[in-house]
Protein backbone atom coordinates (compact mmCIF):
# COMPACT_ATOMS: atom_id res chain seq x y z
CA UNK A 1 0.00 0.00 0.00
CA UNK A 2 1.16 2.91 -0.91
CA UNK A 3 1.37 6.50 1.36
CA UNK A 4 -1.54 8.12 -0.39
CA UNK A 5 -3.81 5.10 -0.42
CA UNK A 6 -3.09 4.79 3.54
CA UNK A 7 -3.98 8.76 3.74
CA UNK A 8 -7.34 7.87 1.43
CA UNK A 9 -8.52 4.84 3.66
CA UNK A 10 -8.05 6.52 7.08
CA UNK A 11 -9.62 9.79 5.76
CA UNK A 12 -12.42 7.10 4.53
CA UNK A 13 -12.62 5.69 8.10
CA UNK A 14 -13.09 9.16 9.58
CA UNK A 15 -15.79 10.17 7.19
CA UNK A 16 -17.91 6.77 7.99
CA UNK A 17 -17.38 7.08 11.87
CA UNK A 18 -19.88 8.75 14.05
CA UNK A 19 -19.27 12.06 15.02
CA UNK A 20 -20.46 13.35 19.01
CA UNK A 21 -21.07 16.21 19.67
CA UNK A 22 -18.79 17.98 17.52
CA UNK A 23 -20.28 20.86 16.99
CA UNK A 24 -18.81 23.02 20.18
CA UNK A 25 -15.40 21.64 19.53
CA UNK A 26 -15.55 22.99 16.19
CA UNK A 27 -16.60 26.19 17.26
CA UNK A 28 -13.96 26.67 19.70
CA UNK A 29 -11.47 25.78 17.73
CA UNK A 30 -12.58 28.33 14.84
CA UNK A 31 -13.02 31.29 17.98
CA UNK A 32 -9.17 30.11 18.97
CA UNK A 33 -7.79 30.57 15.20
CA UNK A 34 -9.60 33.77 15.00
CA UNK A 35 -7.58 35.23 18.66
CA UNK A 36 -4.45 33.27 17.65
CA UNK A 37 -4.42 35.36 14.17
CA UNK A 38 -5.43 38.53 16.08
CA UNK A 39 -2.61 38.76 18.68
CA UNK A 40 -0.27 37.25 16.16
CA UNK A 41 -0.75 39.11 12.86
CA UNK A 42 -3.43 42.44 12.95
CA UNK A 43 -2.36 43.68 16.39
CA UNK A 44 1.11 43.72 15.93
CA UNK A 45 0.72 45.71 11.95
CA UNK A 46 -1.72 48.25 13.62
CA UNK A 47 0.81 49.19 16.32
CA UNK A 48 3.50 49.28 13.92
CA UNK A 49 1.15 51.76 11.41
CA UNK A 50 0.00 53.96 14.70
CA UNK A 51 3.77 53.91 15.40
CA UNK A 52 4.98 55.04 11.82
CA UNK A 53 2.25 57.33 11.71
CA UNK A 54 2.77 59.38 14.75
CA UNK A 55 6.58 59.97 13.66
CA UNK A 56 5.97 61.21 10.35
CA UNK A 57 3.61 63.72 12.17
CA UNK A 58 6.55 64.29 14.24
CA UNK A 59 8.68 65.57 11.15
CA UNK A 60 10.26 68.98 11.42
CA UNK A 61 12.60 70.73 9.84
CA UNK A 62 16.07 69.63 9.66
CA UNK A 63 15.16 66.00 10.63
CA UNK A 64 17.45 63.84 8.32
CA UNK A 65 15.42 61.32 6.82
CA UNK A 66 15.06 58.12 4.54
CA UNK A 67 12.54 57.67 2.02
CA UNK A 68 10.76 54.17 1.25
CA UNK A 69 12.73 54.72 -2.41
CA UNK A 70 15.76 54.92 -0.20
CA UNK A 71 16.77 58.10 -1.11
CA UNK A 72 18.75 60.67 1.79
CA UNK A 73 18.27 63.44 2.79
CA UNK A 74 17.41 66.64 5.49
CA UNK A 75 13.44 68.46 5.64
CA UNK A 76 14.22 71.63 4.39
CA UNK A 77 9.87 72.60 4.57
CA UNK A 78 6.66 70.70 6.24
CA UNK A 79 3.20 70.83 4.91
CA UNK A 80 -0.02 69.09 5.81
CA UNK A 81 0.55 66.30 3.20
CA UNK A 82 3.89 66.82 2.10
CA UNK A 83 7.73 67.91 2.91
CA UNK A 84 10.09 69.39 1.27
CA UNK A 85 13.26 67.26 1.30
CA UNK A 86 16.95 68.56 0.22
CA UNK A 87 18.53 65.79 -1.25
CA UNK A 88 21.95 67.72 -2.24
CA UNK A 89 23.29 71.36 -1.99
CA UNK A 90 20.42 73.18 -2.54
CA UNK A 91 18.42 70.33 -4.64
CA UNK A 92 14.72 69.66 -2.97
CA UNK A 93 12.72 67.29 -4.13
CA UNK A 94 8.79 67.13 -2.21
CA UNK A 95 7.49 64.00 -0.65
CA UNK A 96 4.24 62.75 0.57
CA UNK A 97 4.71 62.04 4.02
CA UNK A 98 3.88 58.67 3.78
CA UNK A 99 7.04 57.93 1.75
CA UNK A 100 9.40 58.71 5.06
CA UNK A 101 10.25 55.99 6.03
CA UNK A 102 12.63 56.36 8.90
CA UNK A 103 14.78 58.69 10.74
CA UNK A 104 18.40 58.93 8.79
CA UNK A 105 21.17 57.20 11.42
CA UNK A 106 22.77 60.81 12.12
């Protein structure tokens, strides 16, 4: 017998057998995965956007900074939606805000 006809014939055997009360075992078991994908996967990404969110409203001028293209460079102006970033002497280039990515290692 091979390994897949063994995997067939038990999952045969559990298909014929009686099931008991199966229902609330089932249920719990879905409410678990739910929580364990909670506390494991969304929780964690919205504290890491509320956290990435309240530092690029913390931008000001002069903050050296990294965009998500990777590109370097100091906030020379901050809007409401955008900055004003100087990548070189006196070259600017503006930004959305939500392409600063992270604080430049000074």
């Amino acid at each position: 017998m091979h390994l897949l006809d063994l995997i067939q014939f038990i999952l045969l055997q559990e298909a014929a057998a009686p099931k008991k009360g199966g229902g609330l075992s089932s249920l719990i078991f879905i409410v678990l995965l739910i929580l364990v994908f909670y506390f494991f996967m969304i929780r964690p990404q919205s504290k890491q956007n509320k956290e990435q969110q309240k530092f690029r409203d913390s931008l000001k001028k002069g903050d050296k900074i990294v965009t998500i293209g990777g590109i370097h460079g100091k906030i020379a102006e901050v809007n409401d939606t955008t900055v004003d970033v100087e990548v070189e002497n006196g070259v600017k280039i503006t930004f959305e805000k939500s392409a600063i990515s992270q604080q430049a290692a000074k």
